[in-house]
N, C-alpha and C. Protein backbone atom coordinates (compact mmCIF):
# COMPACT_ATOMS: atom_id res chain seq x y z
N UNK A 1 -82.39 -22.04 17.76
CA UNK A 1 -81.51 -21.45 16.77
C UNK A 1 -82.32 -21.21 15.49
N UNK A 2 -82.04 -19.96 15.12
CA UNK A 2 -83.25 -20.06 13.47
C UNK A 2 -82.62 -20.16 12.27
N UNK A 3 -83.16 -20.45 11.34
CA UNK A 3 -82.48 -20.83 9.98
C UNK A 3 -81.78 -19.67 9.71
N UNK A 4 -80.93 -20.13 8.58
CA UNK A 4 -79.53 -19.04 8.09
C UNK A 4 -80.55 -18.44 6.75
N UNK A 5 -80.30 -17.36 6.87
CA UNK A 5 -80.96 -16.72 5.56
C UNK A 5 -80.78 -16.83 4.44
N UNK A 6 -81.69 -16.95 3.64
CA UNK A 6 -81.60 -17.29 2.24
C UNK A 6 -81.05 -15.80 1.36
N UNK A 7 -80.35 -16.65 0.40
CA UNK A 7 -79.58 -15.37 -0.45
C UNK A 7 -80.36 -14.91 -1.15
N UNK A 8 -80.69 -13.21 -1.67
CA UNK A 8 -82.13 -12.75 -2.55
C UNK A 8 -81.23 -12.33 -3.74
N UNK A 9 -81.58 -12.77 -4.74
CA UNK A 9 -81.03 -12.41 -5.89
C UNK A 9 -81.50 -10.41 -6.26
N UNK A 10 -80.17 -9.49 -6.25
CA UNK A 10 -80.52 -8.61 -6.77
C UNK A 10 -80.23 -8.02 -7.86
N UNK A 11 -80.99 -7.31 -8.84
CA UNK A 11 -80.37 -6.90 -10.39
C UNK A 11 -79.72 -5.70 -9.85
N UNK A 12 -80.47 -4.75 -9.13
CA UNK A 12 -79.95 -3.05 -9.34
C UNK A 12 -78.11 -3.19 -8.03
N UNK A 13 -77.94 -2.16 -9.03
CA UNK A 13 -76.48 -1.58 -8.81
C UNK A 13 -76.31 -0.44 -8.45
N UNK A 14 -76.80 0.38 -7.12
CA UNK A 14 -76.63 1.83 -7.01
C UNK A 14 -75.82 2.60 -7.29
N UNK A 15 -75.90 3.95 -8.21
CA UNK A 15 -75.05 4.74 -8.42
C UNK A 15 -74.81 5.29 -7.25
N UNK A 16 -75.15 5.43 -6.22
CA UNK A 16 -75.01 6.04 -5.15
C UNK A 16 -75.00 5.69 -3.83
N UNK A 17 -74.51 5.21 -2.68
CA UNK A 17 -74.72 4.47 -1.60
C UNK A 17 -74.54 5.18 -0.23
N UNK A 18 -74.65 6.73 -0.92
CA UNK A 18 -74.87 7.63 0.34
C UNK A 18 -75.76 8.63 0.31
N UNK A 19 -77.01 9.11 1.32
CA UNK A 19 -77.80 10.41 0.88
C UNK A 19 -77.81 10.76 2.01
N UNK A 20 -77.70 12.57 2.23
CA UNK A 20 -77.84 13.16 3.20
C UNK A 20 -78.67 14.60 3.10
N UNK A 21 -79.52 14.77 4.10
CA UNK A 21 -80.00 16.21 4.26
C UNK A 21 -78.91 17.33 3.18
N UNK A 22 -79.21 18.27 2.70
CA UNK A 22 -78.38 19.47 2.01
C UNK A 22 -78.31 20.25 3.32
N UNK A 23 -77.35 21.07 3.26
CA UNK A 23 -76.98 22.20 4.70
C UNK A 23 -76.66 21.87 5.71
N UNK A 24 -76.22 20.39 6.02
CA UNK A 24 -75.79 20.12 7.15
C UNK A 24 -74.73 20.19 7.29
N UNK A 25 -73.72 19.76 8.13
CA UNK A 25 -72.14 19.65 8.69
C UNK A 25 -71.77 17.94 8.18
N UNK A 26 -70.66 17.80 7.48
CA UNK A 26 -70.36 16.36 7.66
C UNK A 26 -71.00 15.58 7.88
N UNK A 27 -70.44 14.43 8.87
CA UNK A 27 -71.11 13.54 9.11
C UNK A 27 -71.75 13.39 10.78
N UNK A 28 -72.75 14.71 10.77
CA UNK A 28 -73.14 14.68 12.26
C UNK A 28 -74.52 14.23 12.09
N UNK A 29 -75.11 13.28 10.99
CA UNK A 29 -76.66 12.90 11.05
C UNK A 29 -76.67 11.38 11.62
N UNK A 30 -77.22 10.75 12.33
CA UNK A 30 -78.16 10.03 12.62
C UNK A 30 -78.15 8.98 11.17
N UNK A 31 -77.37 8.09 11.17
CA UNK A 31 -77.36 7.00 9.96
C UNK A 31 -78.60 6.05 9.81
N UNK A 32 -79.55 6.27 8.60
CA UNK A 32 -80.09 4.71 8.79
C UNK A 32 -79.28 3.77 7.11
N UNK A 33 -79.32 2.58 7.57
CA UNK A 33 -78.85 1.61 6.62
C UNK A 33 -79.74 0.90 6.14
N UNK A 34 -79.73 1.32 4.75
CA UNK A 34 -80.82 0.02 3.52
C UNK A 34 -80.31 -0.77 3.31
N UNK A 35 -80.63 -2.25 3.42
CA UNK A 35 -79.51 -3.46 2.73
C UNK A 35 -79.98 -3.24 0.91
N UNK A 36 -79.07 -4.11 0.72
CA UNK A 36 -79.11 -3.74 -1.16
C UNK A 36 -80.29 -4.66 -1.31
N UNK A 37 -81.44 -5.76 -0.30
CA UNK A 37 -82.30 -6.37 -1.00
C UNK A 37 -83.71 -5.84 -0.54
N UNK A 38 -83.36 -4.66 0.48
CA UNK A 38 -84.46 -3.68 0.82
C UNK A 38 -84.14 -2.79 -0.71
N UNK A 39 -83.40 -2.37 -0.92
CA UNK A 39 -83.42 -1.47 -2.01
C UNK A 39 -84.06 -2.11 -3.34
N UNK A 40 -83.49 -3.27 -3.39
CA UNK A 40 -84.14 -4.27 -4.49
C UNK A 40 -85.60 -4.09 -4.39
N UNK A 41 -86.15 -4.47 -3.48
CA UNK A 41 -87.59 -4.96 -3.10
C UNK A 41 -88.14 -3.39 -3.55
N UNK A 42 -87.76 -2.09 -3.06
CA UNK A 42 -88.13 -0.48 -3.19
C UNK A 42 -88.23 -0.80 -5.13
N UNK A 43 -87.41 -0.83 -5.81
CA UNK A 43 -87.08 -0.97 -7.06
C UNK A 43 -87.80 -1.33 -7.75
N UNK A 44 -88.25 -2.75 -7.40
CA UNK A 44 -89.36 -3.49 -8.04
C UNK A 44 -90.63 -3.70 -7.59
N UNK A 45 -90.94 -3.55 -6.60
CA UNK A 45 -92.50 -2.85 -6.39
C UNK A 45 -92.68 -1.57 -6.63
N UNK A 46 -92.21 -0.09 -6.11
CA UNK A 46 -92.66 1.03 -6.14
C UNK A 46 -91.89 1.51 -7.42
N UNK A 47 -91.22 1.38 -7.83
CA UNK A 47 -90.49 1.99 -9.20
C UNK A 47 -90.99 0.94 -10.13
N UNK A 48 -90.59 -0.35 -10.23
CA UNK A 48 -91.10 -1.05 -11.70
C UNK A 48 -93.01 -1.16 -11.51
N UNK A 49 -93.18 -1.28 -10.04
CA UNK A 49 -94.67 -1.39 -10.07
C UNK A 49 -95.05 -2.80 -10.29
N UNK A 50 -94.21 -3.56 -10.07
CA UNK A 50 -94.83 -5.07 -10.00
C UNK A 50 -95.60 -5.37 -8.53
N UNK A 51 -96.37 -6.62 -8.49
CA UNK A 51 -97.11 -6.93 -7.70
C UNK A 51 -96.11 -7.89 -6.65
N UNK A 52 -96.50 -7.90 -5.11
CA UNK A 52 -95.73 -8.61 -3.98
C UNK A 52 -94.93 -9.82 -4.68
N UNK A 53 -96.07 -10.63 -5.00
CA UNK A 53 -95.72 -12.44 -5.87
C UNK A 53 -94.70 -12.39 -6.97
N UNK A 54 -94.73 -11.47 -8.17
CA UNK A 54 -94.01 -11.29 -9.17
C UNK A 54 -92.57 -10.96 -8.76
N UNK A 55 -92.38 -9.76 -7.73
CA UNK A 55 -91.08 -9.07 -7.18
C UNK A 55 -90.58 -10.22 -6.59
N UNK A 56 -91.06 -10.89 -5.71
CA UNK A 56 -90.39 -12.05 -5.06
C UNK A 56 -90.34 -13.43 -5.80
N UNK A 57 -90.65 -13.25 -6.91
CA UNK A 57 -90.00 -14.56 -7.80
C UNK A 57 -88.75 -14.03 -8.59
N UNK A 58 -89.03 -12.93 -8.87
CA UNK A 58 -87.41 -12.08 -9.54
C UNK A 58 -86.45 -11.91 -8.26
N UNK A 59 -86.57 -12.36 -6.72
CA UNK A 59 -85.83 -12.13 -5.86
C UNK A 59 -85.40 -13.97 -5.48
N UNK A 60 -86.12 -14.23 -6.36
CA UNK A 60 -86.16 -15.67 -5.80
C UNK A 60 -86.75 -16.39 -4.13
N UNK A 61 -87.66 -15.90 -3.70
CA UNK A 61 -87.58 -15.16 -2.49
C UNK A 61 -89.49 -15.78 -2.17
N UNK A 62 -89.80 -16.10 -1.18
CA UNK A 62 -91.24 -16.10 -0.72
C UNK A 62 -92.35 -14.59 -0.84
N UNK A 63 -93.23 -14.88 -1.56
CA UNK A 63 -94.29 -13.38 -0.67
C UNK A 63 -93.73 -12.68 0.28
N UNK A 64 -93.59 -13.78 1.24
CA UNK A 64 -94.49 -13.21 2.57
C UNK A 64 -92.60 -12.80 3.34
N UNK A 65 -92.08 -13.20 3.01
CA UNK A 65 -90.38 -12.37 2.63
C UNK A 65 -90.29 -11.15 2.31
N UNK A 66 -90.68 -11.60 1.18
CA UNK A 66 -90.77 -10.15 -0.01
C UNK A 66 -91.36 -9.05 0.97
N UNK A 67 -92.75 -9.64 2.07
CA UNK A 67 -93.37 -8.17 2.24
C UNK A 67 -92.69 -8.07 3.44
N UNK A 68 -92.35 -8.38 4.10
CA UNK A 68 -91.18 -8.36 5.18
C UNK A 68 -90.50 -7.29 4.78
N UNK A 69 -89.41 -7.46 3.62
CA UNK A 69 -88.84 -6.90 3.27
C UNK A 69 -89.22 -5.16 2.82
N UNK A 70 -90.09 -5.74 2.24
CA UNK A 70 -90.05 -4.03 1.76
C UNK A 70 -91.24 -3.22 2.89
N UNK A 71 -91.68 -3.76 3.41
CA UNK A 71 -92.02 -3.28 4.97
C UNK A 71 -91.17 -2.36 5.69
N UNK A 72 -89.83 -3.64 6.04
CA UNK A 72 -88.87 -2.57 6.65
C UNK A 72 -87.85 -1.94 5.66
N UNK A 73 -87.96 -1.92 4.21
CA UNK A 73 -87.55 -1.01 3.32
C UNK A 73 -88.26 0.43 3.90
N UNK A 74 -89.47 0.32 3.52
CA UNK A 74 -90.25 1.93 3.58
C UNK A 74 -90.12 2.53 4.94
N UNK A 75 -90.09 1.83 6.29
CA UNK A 75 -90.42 2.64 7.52
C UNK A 75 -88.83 2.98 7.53
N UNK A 76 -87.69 2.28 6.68
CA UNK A 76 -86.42 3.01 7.07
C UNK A 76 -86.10 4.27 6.34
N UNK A 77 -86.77 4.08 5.11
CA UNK A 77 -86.96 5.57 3.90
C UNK A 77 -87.36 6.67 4.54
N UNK A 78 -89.16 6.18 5.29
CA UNK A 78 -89.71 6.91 5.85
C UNK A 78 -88.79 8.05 7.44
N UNK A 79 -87.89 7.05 8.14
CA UNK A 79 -87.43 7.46 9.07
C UNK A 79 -86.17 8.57 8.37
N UNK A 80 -85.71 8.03 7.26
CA UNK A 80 -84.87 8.87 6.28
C UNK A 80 -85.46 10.28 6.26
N UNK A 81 -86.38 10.26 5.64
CA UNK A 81 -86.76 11.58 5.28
C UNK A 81 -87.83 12.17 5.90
N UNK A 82 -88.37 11.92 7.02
CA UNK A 82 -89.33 12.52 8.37
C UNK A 82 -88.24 13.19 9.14
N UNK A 83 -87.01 12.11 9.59
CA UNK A 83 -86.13 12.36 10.81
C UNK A 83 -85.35 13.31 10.03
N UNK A 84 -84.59 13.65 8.88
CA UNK A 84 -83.59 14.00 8.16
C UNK A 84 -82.74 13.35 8.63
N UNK A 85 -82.36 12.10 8.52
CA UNK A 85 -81.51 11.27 8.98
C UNK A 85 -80.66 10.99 7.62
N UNK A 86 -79.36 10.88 7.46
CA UNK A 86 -78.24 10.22 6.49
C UNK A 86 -78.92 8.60 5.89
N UNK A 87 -78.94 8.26 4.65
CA UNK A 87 -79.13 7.44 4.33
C UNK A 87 -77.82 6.50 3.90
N UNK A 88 -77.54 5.06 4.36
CA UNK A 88 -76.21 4.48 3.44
C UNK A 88 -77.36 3.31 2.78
N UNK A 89 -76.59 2.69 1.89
CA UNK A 89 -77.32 1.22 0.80
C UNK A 89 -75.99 0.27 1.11
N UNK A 90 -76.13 -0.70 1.71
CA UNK A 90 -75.10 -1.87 1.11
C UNK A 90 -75.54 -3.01 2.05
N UNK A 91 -75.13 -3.79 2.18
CA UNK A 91 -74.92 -5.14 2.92
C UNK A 91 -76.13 -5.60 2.21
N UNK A 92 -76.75 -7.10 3.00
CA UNK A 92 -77.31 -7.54 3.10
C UNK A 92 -77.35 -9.49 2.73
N UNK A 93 -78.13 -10.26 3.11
CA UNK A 93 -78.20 -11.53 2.19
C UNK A 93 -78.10 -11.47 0.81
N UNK A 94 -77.15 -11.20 0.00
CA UNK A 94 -77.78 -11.14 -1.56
C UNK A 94 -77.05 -12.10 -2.84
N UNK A 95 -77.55 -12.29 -3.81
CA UNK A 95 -76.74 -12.49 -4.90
C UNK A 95 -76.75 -12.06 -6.01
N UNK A 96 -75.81 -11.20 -5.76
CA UNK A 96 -75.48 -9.88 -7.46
C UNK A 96 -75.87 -10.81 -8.64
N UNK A 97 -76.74 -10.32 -9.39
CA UNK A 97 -77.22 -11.33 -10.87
C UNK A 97 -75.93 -10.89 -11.82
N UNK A 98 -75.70 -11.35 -12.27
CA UNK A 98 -74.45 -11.51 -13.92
C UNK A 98 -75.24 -10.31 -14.65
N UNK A 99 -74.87 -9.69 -15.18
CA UNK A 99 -75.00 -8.66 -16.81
C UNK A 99 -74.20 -9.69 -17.91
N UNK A 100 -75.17 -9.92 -18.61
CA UNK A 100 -74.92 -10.53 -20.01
C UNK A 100 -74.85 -9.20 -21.26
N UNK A 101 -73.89 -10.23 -21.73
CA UNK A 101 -73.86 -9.28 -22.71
C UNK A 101 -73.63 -9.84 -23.98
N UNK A 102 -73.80 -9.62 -25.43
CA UNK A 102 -74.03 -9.70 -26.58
C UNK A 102 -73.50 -9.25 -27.68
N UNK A 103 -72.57 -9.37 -28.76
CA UNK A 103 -71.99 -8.99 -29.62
C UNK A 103 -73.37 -8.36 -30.48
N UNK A 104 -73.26 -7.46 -31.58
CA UNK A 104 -73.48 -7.98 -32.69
C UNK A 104 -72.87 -7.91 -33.90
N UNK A 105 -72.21 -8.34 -33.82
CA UNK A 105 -70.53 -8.10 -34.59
C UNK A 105 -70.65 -10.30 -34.75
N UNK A 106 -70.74 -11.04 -33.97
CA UNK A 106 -70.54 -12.25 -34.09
C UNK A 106 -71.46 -12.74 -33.17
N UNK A 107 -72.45 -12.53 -32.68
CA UNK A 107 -73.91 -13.31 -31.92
C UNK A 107 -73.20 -13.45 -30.34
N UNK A 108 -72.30 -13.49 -30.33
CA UNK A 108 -71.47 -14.05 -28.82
C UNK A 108 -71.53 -13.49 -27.74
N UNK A 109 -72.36 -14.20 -26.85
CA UNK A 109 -73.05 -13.88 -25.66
C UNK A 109 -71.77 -14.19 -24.47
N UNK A 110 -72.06 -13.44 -23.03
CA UNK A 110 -71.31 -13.77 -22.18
C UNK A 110 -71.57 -12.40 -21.00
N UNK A 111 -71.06 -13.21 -20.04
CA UNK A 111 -71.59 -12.99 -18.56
C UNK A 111 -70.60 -12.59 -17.70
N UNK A 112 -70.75 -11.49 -17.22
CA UNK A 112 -69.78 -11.07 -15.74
C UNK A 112 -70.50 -10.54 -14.74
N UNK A 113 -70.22 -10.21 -13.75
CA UNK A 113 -70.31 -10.07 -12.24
C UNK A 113 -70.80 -8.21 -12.58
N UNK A 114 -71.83 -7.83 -12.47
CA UNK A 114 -72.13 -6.27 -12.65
C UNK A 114 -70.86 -5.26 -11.62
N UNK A 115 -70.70 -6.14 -10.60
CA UNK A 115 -69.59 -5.26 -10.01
C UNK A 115 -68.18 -4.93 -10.48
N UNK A 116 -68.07 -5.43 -11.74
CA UNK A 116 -66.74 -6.08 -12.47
C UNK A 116 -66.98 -4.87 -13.27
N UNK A 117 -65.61 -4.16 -13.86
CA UNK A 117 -65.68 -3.32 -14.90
C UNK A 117 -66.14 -3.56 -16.06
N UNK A 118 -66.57 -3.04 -16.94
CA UNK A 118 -67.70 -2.84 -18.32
C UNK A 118 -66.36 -3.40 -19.44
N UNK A 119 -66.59 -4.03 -20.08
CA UNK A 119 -65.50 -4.63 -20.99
C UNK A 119 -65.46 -3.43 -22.25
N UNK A 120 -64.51 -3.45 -22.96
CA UNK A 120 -64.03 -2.80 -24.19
C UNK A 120 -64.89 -3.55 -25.29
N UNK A 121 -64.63 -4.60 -25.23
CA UNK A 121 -64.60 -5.36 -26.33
C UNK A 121 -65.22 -7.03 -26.26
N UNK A 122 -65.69 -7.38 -27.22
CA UNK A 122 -66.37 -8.71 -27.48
C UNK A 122 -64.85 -9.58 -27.08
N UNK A 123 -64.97 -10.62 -26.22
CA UNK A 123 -64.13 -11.55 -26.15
C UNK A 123 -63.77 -12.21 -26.60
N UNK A 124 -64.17 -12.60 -27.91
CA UNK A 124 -64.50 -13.85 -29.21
C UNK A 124 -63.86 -12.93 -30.43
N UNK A 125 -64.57 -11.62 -30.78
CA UNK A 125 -64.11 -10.96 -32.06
C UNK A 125 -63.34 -9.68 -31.81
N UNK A 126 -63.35 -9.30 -30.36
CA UNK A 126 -62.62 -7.97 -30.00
C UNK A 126 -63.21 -6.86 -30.74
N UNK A 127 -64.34 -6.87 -31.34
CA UNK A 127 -65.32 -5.83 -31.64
C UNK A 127 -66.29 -5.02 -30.35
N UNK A 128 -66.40 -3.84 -30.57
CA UNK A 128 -66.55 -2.98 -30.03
C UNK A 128 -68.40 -2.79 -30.01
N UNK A 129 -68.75 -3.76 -30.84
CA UNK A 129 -70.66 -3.17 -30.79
C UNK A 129 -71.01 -4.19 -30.51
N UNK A 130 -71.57 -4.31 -28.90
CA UNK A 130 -72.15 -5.35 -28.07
C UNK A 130 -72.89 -4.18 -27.03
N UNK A 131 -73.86 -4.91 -26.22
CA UNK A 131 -74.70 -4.12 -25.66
C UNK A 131 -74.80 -5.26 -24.49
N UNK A 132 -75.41 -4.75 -23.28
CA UNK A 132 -75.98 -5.60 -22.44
C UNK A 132 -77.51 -5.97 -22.83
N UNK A 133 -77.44 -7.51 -22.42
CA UNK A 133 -78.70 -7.96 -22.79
C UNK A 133 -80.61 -7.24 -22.39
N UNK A 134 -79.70 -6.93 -20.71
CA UNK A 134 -81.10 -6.11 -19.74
C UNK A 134 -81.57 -5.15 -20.48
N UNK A 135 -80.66 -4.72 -21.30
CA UNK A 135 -81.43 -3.23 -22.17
C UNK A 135 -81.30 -3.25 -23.71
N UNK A 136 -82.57 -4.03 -24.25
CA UNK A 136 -82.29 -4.09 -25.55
C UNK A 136 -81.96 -2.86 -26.35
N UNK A 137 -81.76 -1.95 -25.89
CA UNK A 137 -82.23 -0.39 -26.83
C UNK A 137 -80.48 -0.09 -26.53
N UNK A 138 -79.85 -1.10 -26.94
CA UNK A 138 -78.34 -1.17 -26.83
C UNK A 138 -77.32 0.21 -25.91
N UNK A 139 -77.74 0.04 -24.82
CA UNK A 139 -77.07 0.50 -23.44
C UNK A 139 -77.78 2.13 -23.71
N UNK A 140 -78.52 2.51 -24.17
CA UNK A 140 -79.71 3.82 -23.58
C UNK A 140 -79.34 4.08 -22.16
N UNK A 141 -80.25 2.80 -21.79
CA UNK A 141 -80.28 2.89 -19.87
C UNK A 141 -79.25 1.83 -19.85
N UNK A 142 -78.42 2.21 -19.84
CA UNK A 142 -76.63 1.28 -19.70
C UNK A 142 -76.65 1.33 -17.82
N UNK A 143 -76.69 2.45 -17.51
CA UNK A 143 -76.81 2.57 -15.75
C UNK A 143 -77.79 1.74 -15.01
N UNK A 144 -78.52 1.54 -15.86
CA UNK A 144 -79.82 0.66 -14.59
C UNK A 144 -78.69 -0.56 -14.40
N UNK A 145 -78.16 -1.01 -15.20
CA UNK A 145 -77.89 -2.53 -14.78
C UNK A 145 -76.05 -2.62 -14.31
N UNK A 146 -75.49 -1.59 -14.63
CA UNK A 146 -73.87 -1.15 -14.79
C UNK A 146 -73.92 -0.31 -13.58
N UNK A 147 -72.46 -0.65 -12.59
CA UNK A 147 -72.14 0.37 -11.80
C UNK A 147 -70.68 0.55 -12.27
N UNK A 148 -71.16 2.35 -12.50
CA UNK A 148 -69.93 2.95 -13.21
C UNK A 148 -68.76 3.19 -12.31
N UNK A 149 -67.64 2.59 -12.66
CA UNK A 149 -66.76 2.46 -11.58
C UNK A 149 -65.49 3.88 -12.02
């Protein structure tokens, strides 16, 4: 019997969890499925450009995991867009990281579930100018870390 898999902590939140060829019919392609910690692993090696060791301490996660992972990340991309095959993103072992967030209206920090809707307002002063912490440049790139519901 082999061990139960360990949960990989992921930050990103896809705006999107479906891609398909342009000009085709519906849904007559050939599906492949990314889990959200193959997508993670794509994210932070080939987009942020971190090194195997670094990505898999932000995944919480071994190396030699990590290259597992984004191993069969790329040959499923690759089969994506060689085959013209439908792409979906979801499942996988994971644990959605919290979006913090920050007044500055009254210093008051606080944490929800990124899958959770984007709050109005500071919970403490009900002021309106707070930012998420992931993006100091007070929500610029609001989407990297927010899925807009």
């Amino acid at each position: 019997m082999s061990r139960p898999c360990k949960k990989r902590r992921v930050d990103c939140n896809p705006q999107t969890l479906s891609f398909k060829p342009c000009g085709g019919h519906g849904n007559s392609y050939e599906i492949v499925s990314l889990t959200l910690d193959e997508l993670e692993a794509i994210r932070l090696a080939d987009f942020d450009g971190l090194y195997q060791e670094h990505a898999a301490e932000k995944m919480k996660i071994s190396r030699q995991t990590f290259g597992n992972i984004i191993t069969a990340a790329h040959k499923k991309v690759a089969d994506f867009l060689v085959n013209s095959k439908r792409l979906t993103i979801g499942g996988g072992s994971i644990e959605i990281d919290k979006c913090r967030f920050m007044c500055n209206a009254c210093n008051h920090t606080w944490s929800i579930s990124c899958t959770a809707e984007r709050p109005s307002e500071c919970p403490q002063c009900k002021s309106n100018d707070f930012y998420c912490s992931k993006n100091k440049d007070k929500d610029i790139n609001f989407k990297k870390c927010w899925r807009i519901v």
